[in-house]
C-alpha atoms as a PDB file:
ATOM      1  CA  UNK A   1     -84.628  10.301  43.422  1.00  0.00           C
ATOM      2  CA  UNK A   2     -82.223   9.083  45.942  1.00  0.00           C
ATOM      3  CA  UNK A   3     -78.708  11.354  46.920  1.00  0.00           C
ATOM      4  CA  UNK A   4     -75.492  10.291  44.623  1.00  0.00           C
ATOM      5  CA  UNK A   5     -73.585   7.213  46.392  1.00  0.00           C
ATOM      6  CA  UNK A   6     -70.482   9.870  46.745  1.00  0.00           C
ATOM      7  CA  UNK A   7     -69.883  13.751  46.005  1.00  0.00           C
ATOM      8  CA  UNK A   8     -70.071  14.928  42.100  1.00  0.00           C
ATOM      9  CA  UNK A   9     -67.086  17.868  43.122  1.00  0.00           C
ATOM     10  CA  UNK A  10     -63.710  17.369  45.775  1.00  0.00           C
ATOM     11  CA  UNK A  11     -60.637  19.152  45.947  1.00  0.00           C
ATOM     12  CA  UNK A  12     -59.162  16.303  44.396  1.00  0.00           C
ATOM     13  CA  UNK A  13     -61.540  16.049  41.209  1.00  0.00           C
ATOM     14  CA  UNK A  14     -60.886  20.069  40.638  1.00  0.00           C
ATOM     15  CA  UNK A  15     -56.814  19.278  40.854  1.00  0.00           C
ATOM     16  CA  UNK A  16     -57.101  16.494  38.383  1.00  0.00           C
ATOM     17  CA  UNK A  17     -59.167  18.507  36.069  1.00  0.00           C
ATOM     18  CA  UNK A  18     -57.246  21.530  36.178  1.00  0.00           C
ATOM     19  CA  UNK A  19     -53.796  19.438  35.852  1.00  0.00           C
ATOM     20  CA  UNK A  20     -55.236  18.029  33.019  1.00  0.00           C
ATOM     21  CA  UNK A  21     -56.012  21.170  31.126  1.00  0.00           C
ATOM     22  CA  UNK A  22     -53.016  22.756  32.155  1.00  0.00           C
ATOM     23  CA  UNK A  23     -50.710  19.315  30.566  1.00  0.00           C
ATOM     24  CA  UNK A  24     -53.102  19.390  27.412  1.00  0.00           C
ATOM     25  CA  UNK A  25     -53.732  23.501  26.714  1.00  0.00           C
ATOM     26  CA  UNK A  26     -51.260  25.395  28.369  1.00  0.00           C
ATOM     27  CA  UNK A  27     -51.366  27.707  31.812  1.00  0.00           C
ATOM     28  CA  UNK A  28     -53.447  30.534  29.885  1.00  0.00           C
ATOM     29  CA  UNK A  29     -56.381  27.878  29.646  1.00  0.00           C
ATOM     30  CA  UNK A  30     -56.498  27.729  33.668  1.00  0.00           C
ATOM     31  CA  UNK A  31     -59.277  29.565  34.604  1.00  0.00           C
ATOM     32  CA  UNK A  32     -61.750  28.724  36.608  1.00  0.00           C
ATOM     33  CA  UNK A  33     -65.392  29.285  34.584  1.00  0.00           C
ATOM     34  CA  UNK A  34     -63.169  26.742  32.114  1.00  0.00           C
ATOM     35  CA  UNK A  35     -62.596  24.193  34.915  1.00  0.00           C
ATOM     36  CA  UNK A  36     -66.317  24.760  35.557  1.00  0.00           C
ATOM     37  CA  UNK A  37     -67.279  23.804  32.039  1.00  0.00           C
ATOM     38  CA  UNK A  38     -64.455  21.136  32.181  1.00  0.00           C
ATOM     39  CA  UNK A  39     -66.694  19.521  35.057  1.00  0.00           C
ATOM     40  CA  UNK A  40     -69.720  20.227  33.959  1.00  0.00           C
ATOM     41  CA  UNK A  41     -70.675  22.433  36.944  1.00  0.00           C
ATOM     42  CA  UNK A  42     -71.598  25.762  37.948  1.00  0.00           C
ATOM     43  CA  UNK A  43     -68.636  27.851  37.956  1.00  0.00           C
ATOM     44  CA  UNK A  44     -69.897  28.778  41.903  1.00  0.00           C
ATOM     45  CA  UNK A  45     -69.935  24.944  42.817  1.00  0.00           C
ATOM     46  CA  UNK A  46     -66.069  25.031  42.839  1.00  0.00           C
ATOM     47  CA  UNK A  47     -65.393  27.833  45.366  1.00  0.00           C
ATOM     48  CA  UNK A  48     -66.854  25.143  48.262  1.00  0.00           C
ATOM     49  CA  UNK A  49     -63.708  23.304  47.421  1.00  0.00           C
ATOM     50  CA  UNK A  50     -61.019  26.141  46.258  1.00  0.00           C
ATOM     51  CA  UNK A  51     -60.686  29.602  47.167  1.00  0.00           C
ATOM     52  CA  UNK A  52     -59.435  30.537  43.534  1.00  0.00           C
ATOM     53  CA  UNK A  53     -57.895  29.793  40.495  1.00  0.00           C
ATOM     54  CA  UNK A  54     -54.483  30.182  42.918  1.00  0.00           C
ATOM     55  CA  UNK A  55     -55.750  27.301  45.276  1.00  0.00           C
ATOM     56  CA  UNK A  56     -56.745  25.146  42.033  1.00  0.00           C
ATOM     57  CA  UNK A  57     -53.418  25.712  41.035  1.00  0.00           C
ATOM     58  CA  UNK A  58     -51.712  24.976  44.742  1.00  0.00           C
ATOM     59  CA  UNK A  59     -54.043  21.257  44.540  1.00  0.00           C
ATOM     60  CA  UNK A  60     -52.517  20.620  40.997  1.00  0.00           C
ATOM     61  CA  UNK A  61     -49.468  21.054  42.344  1.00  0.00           C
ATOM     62  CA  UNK A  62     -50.142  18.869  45.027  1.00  0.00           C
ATOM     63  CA  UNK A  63     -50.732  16.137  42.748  1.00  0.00           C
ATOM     64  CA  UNK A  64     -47.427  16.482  41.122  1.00  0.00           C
ATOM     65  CA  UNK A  65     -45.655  16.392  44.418  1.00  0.00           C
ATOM     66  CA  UNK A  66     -47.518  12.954  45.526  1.00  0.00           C
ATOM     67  CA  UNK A  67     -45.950  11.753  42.248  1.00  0.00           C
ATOM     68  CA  UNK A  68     -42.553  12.243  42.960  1.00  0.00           C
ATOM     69  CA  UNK A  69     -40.884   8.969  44.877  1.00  0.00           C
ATOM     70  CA  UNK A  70     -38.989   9.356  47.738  1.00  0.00           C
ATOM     71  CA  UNK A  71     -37.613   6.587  48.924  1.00  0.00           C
ATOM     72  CA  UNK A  72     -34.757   5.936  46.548  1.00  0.00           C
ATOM     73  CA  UNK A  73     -33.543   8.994  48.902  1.00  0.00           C
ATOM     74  CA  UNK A  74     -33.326   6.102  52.005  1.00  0.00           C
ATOM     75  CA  UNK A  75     -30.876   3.834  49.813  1.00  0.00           C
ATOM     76  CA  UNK A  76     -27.662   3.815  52.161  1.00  0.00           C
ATOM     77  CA  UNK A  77     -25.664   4.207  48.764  1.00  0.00           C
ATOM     78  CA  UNK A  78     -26.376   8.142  48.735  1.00  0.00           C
ATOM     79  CA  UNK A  79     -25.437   8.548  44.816  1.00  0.00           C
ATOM     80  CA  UNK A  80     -26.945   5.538  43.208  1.00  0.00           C
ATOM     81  CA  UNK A  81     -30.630   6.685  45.822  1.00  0.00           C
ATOM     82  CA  UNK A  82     -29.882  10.668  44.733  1.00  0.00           C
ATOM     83  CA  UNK A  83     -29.480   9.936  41.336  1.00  0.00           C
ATOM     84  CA  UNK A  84     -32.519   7.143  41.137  1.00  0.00           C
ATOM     85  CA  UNK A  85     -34.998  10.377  42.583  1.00  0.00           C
ATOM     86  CA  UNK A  86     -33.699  13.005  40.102  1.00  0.00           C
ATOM     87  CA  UNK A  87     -34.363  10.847  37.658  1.00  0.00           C
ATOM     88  CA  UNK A  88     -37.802   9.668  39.110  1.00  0.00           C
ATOM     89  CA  UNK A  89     -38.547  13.698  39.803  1.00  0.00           C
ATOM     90  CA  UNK A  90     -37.495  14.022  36.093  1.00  0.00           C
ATOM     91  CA  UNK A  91     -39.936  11.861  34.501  1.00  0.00           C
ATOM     92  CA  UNK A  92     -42.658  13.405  36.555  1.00  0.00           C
ATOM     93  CA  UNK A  93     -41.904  16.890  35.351  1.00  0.00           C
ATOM     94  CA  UNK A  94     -41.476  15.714  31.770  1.00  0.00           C
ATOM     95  CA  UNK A  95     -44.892  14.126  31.970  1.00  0.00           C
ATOM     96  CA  UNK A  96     -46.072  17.543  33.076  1.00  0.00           C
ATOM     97  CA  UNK A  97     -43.866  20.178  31.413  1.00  0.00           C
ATOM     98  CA  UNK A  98     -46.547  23.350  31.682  1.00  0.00           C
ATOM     99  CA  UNK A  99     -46.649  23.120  35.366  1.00  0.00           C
ATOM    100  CA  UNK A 100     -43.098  23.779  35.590  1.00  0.00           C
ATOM    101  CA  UNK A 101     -42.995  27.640  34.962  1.00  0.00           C
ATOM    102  CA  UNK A 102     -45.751  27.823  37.184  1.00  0.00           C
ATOM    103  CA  UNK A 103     -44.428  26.328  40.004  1.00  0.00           C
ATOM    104  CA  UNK A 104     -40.841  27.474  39.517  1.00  0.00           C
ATOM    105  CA  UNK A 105     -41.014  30.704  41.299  1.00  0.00           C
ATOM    106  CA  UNK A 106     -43.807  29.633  43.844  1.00  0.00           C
ATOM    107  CA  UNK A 107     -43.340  29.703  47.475  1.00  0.00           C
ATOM    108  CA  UNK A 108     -43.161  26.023  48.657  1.00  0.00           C
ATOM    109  CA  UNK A 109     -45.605  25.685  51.000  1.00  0.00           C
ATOM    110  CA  UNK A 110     -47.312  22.248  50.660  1.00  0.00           C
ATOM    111  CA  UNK A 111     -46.473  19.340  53.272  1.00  0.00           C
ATOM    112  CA  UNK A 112     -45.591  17.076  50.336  1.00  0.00           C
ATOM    113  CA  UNK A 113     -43.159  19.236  48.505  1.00  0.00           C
ATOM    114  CA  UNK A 114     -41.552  20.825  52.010  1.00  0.00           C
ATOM    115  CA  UNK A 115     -40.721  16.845  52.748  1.00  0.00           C
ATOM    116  CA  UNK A 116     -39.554  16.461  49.875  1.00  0.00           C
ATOM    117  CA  UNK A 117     -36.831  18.804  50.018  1.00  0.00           C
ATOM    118  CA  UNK A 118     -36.084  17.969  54.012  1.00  0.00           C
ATOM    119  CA  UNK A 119     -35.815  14.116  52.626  1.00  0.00           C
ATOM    120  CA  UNK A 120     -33.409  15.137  49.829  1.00  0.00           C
ATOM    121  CA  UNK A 121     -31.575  17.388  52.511  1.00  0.00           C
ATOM    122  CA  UNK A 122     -31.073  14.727  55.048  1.00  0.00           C
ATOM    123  CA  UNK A 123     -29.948  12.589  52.270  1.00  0.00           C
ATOM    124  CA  UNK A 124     -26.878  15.122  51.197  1.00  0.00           C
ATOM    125  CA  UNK A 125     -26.308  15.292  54.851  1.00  0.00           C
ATOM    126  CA  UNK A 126     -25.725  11.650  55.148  1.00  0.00           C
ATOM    127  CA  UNK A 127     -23.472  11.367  52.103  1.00  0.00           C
ATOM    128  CA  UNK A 128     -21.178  13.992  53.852  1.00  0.00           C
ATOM    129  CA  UNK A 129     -22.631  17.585  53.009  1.00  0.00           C
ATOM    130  CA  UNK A 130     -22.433  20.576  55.181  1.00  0.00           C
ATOM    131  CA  UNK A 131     -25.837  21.785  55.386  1.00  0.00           C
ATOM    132  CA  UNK A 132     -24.680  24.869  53.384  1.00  0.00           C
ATOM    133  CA  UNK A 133     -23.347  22.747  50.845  1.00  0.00           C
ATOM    134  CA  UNK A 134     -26.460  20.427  51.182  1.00  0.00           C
ATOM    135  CA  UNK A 135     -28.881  23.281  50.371  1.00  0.00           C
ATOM    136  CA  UNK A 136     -26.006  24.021  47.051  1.00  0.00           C
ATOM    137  CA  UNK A 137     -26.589  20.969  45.756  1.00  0.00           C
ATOM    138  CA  UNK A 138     -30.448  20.608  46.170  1.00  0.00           C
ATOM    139  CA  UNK A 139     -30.762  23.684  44.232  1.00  0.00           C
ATOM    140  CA  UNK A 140     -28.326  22.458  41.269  1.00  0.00           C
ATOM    141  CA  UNK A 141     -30.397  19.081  41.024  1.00  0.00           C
ATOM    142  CA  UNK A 142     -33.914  21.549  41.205  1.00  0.00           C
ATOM    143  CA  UNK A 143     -32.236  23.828  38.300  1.00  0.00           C
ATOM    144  CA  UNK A 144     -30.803  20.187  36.415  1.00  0.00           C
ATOM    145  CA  UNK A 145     -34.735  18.284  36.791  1.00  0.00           C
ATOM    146  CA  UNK A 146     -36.650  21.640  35.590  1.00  0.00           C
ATOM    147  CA  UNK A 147     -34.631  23.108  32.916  1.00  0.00           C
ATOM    148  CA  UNK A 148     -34.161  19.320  31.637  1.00  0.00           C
ATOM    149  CA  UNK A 149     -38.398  19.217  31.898  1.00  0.00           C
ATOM    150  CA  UNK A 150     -38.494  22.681  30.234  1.00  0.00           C
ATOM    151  CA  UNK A 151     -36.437  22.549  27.547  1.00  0.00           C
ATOM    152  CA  UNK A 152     -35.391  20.091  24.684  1.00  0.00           C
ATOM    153  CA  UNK A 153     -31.783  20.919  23.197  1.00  0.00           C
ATOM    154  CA  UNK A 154     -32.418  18.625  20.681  1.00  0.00           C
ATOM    155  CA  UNK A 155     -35.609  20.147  18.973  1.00  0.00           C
ATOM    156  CA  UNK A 156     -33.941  23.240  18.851  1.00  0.00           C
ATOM    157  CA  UNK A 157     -32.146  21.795  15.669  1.00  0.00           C
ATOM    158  CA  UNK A 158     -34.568  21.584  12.817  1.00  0.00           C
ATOM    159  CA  UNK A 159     -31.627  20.501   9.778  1.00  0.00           C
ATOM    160  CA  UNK A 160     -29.701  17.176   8.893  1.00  0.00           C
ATOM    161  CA  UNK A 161     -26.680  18.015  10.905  1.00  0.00           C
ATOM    162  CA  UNK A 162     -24.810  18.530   7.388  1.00  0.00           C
ATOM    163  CA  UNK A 163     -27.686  21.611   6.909  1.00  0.00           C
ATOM    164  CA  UNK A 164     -25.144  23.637   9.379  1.00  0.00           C
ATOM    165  CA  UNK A 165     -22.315  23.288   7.458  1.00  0.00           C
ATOM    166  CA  UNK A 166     -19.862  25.097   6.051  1.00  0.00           C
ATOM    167  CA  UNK A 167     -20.916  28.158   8.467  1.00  0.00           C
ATOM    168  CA  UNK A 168     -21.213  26.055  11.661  1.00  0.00           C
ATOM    169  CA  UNK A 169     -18.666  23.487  11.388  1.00  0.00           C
ATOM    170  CA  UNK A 170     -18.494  22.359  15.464  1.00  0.00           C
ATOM    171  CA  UNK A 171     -21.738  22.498  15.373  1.00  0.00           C
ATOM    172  CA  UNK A 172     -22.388  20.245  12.526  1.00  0.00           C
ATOM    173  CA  UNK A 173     -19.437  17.905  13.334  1.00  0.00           C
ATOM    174  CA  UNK A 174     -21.256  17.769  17.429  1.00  0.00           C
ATOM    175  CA  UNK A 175     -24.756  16.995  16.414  1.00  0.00           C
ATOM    176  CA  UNK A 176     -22.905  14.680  13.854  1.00  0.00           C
ATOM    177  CA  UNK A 177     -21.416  12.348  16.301  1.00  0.00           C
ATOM    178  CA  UNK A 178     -24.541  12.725  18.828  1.00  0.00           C
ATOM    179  CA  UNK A 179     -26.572  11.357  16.073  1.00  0.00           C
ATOM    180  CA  UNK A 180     -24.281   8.138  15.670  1.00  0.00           C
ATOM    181  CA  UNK A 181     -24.388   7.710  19.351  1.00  0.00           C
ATOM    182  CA  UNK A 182     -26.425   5.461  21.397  1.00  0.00           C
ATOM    183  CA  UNK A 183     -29.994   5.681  20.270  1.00  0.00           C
ATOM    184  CA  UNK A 184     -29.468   8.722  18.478  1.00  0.00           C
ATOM    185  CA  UNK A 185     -30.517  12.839  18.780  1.00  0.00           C
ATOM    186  CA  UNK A 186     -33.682  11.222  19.664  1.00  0.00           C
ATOM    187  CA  UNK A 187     -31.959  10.488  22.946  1.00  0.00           C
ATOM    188  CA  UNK A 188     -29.683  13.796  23.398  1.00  0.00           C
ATOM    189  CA  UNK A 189     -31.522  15.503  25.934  1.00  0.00           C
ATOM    190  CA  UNK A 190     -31.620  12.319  28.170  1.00  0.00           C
ATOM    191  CA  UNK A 191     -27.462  11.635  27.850  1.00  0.00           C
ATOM    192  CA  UNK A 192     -27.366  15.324  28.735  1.00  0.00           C
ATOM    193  CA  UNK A 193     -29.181  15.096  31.849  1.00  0.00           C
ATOM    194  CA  UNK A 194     -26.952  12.149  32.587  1.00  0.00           C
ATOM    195  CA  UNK A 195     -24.258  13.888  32.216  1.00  0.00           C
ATOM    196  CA  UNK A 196     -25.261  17.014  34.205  1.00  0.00           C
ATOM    197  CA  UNK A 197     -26.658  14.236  36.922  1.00  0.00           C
ATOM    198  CA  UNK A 198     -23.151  12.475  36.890  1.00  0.00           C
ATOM    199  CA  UNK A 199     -21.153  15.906  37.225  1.00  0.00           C
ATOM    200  CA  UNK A 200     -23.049  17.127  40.328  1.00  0.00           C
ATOM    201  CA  UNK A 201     -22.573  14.070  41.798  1.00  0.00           C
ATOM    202  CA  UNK A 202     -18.818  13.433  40.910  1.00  0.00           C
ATOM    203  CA  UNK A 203     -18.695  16.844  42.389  1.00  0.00           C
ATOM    204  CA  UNK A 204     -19.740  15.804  45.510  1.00  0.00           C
ATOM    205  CA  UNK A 205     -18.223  12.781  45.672  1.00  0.00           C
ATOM    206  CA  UNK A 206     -14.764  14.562  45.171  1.00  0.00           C
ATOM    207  CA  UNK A 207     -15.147  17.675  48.114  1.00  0.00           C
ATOM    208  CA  UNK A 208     -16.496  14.600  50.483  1.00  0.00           C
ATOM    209  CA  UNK A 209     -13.139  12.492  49.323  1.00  0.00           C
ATOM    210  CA  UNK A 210     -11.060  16.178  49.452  1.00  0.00           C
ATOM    211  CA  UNK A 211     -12.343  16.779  53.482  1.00  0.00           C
ATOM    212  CA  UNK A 212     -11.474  13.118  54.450  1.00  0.00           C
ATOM    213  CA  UNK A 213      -7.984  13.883  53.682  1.00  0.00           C
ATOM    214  CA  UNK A 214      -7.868  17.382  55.521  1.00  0.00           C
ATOM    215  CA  UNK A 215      -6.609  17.149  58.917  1.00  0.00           C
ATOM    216  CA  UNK A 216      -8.305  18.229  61.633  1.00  0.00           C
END
């Protein structure tokens, strides 16, 4: 019987498999005898390609990071490219909501992710941010993307909105009007993130406009 036309096992196939259980059963079902079984291999055949269930975990993560689009970050309109790639980063996370407390308190190490950040930097730079001030607001879009990925606002509100009434009047009368607004509750958590998205950048927008008036 002749060899296989390519390898059965690469660091790539192990990522993809172990993203894939992590999106469909949670980070407790990463380990890596499961991966093994996942593959239908020997759970030794994996250590040629990763060290560990850690280094499975750092090539999942790469796969995220290749998903995440850069170049709206090049648009010379800094807001309307910053705001396209926090969206973009957005959609990736919410397509892949149990990596996120893995990766949130990870050292960033991978090439990918580093240039992500130093593209998103230079991009703050351009549209007028100290690099202080740059690193500020990269860390208020990181905390707007993942909590947004992590956590629905709207499914934390099982009743009609008239269920919270009489005892939690704002509350009723707020999920009240978000329901007769533009696609519905169904659609809360994205005019949220909008609206978080639009503050950071009217933020920035308004120092940038406040130091152009500032004498020297």
């Amino acid at each position: 019987m002749g060899r296989p036309s390519r390898a059965l096992l690469s660091r790539e196939i192990i990522a993809r498999a172990a993203l894939d259980l992590l999106d469909q059963e949670g980070p407790q079902a990463l380990k890596m005898r499961t991966l093994a079984e996942r593959l239908g291999v020997r759970g030794a055949s994996l250590y040629h390609h990763v060290a560990s269930k850690e280094d499975a975990l750092d090539a999942a993560s790469q796969l995220i990071n290749e998903e995440i689009d850069l170049t709206p970050l090049d648009d010379p309109d800094w807001r309307r490219g910053i705001a396209t790639y926090a969206r973009g980063y957005r959609r990736v996370y919410l397509r892949h909501p149990n990596m996120i407390a893995l990766v949130a308190r990870r050292r960033v190490e991978a090439d990918k992710a580093l240039r992500g950040y130093d593209t998103l930097l230079a991009a703050l730079g351009r549209a007028g941010c100290t690099p202080e001030r740059a690193a500020e607001a990269a860390a208020a879009l990181d905390y707007l993307v993942l909590g947004s990925a992590l956590e629905t606002f709207t499914a934390g509100f099982a009743r009609s909105p008239d269920g919270y009434r009489p005892a939690y009047p704002a509350l009723a009368d707020s999920l009240e009007a978000a329901a007769g607004a533009d696609a519905g509750l169904a659609a809360l958590d994205d005019r949220g993130f909008e609206l978080g998205l639009g503050l950071v950048l009217d933020g920035l927008a308004a120092q940038q406009g406040r130091q152009g008036t500032e004498g020297p």
